[in-house]
N, C-alpha and C. Protein backbone atom coordinates (compact mmCIF):
# COMPACT_ATOMS: atom_id res chain seq x y z
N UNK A 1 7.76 16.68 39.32
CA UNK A 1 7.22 17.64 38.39
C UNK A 1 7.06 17.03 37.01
N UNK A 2 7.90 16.14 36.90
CA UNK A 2 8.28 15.72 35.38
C UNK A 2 6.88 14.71 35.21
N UNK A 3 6.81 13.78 36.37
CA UNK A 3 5.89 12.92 36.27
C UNK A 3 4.25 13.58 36.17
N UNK A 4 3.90 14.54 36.97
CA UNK A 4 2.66 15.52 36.64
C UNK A 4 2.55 15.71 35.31
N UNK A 5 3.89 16.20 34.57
CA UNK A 5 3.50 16.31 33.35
C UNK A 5 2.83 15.13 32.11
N UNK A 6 3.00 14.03 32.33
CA UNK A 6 3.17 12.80 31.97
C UNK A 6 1.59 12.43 32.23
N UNK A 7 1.42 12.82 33.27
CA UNK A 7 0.14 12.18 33.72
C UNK A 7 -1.09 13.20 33.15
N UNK A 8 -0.72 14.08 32.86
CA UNK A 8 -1.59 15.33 32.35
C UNK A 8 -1.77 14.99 31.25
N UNK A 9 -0.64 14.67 30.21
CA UNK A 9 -0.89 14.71 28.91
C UNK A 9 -1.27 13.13 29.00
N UNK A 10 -1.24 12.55 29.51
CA UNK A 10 -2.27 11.35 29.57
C UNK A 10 -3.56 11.68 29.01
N UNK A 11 -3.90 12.19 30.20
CA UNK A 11 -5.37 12.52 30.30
C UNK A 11 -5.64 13.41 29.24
N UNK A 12 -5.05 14.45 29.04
CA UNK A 12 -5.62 15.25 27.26
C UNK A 12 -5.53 14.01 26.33
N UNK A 13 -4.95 13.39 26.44
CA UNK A 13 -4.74 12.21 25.05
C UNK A 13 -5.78 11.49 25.30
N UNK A 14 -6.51 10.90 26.38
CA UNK A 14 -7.54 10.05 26.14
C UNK A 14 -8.77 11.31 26.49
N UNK A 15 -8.99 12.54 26.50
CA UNK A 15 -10.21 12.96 26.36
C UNK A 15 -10.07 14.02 25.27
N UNK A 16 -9.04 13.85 24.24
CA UNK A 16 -9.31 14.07 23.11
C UNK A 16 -9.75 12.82 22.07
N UNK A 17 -8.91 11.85 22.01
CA UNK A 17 -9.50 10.78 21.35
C UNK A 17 -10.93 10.31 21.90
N UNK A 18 -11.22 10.50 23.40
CA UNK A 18 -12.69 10.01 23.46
C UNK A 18 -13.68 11.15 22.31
N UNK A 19 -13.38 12.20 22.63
CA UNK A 19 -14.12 13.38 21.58
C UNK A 19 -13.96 12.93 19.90
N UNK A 20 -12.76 12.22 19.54
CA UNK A 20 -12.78 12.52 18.27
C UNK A 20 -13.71 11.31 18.26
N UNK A 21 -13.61 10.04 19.03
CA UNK A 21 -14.43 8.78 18.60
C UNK A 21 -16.09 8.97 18.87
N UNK A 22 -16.56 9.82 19.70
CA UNK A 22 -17.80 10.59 19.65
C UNK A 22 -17.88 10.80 18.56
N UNK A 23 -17.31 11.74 17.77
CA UNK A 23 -17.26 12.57 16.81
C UNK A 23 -17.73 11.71 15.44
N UNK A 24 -17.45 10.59 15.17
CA UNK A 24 -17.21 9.90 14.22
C UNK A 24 -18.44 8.75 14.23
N UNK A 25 -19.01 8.44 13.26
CA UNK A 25 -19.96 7.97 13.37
C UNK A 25 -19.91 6.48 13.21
N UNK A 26 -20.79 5.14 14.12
CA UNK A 26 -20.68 4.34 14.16
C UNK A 26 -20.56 3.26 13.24
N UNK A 27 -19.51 2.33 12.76
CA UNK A 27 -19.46 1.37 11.56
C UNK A 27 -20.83 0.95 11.73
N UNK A 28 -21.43 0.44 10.49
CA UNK A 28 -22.84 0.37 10.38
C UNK A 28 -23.99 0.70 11.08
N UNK A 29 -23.87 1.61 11.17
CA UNK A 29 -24.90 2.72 11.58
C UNK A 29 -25.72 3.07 10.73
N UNK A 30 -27.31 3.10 11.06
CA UNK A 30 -28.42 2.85 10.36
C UNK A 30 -28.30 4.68 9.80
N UNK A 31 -28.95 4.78 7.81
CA UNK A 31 -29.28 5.93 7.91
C UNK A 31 -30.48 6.53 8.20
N UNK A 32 -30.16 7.68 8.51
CA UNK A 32 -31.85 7.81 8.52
C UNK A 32 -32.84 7.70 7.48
N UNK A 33 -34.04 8.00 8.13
CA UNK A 33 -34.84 7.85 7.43
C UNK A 33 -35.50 7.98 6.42
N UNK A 34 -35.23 9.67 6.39
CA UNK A 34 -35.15 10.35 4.96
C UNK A 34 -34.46 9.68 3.79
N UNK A 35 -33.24 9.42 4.38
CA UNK A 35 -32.12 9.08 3.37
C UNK A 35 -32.72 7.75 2.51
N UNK A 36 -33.00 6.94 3.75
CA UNK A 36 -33.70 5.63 2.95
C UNK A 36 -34.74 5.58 2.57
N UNK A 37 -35.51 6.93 2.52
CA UNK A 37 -36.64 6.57 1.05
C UNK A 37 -36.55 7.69 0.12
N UNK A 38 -34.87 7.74 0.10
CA UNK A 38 -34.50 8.72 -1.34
C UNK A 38 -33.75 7.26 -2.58
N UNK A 39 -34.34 7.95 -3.92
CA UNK A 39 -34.27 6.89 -4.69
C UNK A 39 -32.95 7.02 -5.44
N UNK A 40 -32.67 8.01 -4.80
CA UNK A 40 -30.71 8.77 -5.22
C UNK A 40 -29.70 7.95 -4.19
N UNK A 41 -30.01 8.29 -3.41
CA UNK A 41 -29.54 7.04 -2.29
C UNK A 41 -29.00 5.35 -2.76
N UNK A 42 -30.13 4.73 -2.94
CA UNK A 42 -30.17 3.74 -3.39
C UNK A 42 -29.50 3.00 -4.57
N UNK A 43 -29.60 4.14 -5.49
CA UNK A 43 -28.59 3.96 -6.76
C UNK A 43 -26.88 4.33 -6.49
N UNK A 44 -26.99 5.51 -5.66
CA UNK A 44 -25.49 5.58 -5.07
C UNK A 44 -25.14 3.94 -4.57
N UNK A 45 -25.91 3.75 -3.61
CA UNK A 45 -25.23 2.15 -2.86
C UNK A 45 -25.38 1.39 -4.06
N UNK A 46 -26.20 1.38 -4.79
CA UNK A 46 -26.20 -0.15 -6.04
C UNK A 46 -24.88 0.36 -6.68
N UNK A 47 -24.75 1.17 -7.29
CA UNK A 47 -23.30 1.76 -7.81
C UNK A 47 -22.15 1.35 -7.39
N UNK A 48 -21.97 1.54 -5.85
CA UNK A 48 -20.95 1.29 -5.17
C UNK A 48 -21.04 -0.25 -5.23
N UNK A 49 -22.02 -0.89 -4.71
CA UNK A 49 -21.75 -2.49 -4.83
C UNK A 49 -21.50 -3.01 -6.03
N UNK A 50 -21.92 -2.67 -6.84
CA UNK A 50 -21.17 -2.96 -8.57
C UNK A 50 -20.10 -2.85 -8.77
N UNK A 51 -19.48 -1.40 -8.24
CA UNK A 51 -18.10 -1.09 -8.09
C UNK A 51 -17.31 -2.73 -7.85
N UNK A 52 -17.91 -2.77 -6.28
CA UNK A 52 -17.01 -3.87 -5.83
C UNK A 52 -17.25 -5.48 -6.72
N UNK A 53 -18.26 -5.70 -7.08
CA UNK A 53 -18.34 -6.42 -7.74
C UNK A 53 -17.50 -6.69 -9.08
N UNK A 54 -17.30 -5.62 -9.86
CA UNK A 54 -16.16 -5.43 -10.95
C UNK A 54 -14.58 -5.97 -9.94
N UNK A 55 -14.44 -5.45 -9.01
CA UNK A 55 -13.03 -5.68 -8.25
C UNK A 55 -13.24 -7.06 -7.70
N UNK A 56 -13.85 -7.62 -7.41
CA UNK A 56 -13.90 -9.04 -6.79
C UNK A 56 -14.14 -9.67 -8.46
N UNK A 57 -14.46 -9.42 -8.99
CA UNK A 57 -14.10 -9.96 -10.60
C UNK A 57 -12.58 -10.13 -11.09
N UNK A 58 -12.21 -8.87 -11.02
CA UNK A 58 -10.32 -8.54 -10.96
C UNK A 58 -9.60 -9.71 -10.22
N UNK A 59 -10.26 -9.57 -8.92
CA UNK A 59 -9.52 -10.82 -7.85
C UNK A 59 -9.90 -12.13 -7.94
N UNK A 60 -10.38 -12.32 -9.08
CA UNK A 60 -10.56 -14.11 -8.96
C UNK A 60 -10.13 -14.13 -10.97
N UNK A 61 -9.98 -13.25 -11.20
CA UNK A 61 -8.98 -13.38 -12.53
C UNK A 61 -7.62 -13.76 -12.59
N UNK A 62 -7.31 -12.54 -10.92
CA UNK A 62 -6.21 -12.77 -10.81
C UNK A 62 -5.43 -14.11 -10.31
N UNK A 63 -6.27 -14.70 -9.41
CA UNK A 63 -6.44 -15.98 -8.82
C UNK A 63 -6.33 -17.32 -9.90
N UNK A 64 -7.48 -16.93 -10.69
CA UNK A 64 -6.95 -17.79 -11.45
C UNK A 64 -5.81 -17.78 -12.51
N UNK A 65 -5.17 -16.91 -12.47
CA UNK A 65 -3.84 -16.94 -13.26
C UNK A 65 -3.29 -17.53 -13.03
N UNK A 66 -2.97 -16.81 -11.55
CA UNK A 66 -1.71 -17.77 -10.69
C UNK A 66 -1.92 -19.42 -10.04
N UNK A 67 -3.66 -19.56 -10.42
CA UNK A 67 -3.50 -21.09 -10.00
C UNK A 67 -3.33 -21.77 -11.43
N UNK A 68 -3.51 -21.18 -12.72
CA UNK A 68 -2.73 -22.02 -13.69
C UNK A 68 -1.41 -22.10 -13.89
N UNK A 69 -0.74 -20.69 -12.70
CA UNK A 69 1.06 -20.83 -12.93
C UNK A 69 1.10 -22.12 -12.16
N UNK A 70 0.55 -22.17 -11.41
CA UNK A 70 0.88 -22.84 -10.23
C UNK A 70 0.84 -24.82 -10.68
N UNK A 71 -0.40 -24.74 -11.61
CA UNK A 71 -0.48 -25.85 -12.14
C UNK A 71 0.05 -26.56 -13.06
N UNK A 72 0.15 -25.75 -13.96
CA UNK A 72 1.27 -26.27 -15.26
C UNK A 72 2.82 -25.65 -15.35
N UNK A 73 3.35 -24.51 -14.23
CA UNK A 73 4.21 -23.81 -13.89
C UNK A 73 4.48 -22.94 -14.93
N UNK A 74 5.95 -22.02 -15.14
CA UNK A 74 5.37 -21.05 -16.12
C UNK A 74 6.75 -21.67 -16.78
N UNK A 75 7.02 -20.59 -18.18
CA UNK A 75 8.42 -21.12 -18.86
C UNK A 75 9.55 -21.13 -18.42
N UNK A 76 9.57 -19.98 -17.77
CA UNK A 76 11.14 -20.03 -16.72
C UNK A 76 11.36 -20.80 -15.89
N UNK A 77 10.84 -21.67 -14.66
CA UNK A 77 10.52 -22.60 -14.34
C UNK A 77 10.39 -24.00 -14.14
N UNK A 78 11.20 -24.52 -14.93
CA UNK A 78 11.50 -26.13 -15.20
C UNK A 78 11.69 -26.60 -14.02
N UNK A 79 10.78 -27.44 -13.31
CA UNK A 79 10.93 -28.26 -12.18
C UNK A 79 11.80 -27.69 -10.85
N UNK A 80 11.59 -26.31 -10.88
CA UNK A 80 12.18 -25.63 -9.66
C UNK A 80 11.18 -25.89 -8.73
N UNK A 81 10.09 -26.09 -8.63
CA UNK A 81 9.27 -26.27 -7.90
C UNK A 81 8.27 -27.69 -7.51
N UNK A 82 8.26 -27.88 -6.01
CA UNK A 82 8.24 -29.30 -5.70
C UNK A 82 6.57 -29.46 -6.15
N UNK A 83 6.26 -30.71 -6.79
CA UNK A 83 5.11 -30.65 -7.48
C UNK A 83 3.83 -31.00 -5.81
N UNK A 84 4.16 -31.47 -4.76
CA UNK A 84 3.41 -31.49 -3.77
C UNK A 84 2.73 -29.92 -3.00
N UNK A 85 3.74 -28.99 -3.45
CA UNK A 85 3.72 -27.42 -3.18
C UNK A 85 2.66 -27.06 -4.06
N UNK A 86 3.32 -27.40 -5.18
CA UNK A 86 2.04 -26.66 -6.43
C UNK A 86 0.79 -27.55 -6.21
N UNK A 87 0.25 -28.47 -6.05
CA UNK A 87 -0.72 -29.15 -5.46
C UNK A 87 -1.07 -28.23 -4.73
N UNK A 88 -0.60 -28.23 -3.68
CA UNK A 88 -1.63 -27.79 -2.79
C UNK A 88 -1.35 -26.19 -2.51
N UNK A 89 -0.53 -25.41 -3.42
CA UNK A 89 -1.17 -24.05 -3.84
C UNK A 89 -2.03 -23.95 -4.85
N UNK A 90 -2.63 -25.07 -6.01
CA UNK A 90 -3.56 -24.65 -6.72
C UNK A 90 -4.85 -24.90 -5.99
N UNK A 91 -4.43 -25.90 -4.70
CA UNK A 91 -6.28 -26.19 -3.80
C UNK A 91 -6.14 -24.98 -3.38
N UNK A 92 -5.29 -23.95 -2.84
CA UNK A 92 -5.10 -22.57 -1.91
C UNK A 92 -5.78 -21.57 -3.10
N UNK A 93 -5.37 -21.67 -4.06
CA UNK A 93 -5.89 -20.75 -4.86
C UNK A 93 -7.59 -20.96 -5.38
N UNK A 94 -7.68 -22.63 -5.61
CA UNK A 94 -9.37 -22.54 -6.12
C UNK A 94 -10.18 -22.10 -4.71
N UNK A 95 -9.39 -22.20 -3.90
CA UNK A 95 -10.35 -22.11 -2.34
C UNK A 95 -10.48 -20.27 -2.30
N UNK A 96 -9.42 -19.67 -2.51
CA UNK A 96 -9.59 -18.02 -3.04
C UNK A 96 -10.58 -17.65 -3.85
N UNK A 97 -10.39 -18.45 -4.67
CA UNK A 97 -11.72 -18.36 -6.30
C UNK A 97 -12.65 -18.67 -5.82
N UNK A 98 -13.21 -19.64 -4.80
CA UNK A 98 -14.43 -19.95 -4.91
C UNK A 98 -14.63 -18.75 -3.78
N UNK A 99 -13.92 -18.39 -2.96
CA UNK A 99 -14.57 -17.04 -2.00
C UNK A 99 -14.70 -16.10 -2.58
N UNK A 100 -13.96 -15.44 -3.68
CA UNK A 100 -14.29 -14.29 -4.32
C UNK A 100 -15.31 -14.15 -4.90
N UNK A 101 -16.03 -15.51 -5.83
CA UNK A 101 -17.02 -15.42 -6.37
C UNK A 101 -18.22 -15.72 -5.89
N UNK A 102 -18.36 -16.30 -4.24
CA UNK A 102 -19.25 -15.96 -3.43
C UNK A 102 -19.24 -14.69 -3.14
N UNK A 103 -18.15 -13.35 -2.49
CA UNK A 103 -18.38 -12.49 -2.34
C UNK A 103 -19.24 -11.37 -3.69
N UNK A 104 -18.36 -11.67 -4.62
CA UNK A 104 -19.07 -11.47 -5.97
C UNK A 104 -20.61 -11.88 -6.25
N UNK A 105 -21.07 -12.54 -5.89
CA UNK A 105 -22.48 -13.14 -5.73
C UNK A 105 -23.62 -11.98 -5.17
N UNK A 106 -22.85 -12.22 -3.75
CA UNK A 106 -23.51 -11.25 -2.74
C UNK A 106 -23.71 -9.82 -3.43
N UNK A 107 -22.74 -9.64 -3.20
CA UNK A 107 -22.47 -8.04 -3.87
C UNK A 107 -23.69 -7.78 -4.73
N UNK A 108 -23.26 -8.42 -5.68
CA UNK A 108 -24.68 -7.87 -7.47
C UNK A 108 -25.69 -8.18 -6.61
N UNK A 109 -25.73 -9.41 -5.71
CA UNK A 109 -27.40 -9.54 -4.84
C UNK A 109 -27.77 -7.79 -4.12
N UNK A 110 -26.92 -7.45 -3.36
CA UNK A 110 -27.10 -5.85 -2.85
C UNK A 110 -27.22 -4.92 -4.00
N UNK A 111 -26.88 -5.19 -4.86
CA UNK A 111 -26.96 -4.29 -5.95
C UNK A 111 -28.41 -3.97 -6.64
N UNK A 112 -28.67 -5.08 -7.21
CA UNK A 112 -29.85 -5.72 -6.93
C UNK A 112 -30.86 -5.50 -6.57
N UNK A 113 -30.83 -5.69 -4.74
CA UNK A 113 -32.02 -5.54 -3.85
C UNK A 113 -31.92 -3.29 -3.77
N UNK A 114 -30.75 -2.80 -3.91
CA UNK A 114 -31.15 -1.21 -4.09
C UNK A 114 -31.40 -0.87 -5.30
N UNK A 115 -30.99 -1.38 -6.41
CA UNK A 115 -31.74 -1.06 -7.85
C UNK A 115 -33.29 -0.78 -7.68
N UNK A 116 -33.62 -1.96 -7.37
CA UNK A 116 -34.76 -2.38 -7.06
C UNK A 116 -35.71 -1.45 -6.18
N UNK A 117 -35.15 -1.05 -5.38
CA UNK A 117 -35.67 -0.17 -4.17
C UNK A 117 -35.62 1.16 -4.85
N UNK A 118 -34.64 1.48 -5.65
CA UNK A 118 -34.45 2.96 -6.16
C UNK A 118 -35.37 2.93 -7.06
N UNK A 119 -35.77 2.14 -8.07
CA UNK A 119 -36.75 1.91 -9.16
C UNK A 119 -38.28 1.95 -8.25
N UNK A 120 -38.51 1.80 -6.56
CA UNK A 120 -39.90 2.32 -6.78
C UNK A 120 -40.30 3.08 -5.71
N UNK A 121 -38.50 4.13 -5.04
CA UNK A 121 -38.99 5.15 -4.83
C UNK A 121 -39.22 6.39 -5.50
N UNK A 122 -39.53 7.34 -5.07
CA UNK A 122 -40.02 8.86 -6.00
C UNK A 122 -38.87 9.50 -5.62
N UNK A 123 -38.19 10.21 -6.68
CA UNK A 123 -36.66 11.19 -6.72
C UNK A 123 -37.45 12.03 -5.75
N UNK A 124 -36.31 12.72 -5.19
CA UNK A 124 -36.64 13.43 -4.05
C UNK A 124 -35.11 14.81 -4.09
């Protein structure tokens, strides 16, 4: 009896989660059509990619902080740390910096290419 029960609520558990994952709409999933020749649209997404662009700014500020702790160490610090470590956490860190500011790149590029798009559709 015990085991029926077990096996029941099995099955509600995976044909509720199949419903909720129906339910939910696919990671990059195209919008429609309407949507993409609204010029409100477009500035929403340039917005948002700016957003991130300001934050991938944050993260390679932050990056580079810590690869100048890392390089000249900080005041508290006197040779607690093996100088082969800090080597090759300041290559760990410029290798962070240089990805952030490729992602940063991209980004203002999307920003960009919907500015652009919002500037020559008609408000709607």
């Amino acid at each position: 009896m015990n085991m029926w029960r077990i096996h029941w609520s099995m099955i509600v558990l995976v044909a509720v989660s199949l419903l909720v994952m129906l339910s939910i709409p696919a990671y990059g999933e195209e919008p429609s059509r309407e949507l993409l020749m609204n010029a409100s649209y477009h500035r929403a997404r340039a917005a948002t990619y700016r957003q991130q662009a300001v934050q991938f700014d944050h993260a390679i500020r932050r990056y580079e902080i810590m690869a100048r702790v890392y390089q000249y160490g900080s005041e508290r610090s006197v040779g607690t740390m093996n100088p082969q470590g800090r080597r090759a956490m300041v290559t760990r860190m410029n290798r962070v910096i240089t990805y952030f500011q490729r992602k940063k790149h991209a980004t203002e590029q999307h920003a960009a290419t919907h500015e652009a798009l919002a500037q020559s559709l008609p408000e709607s």
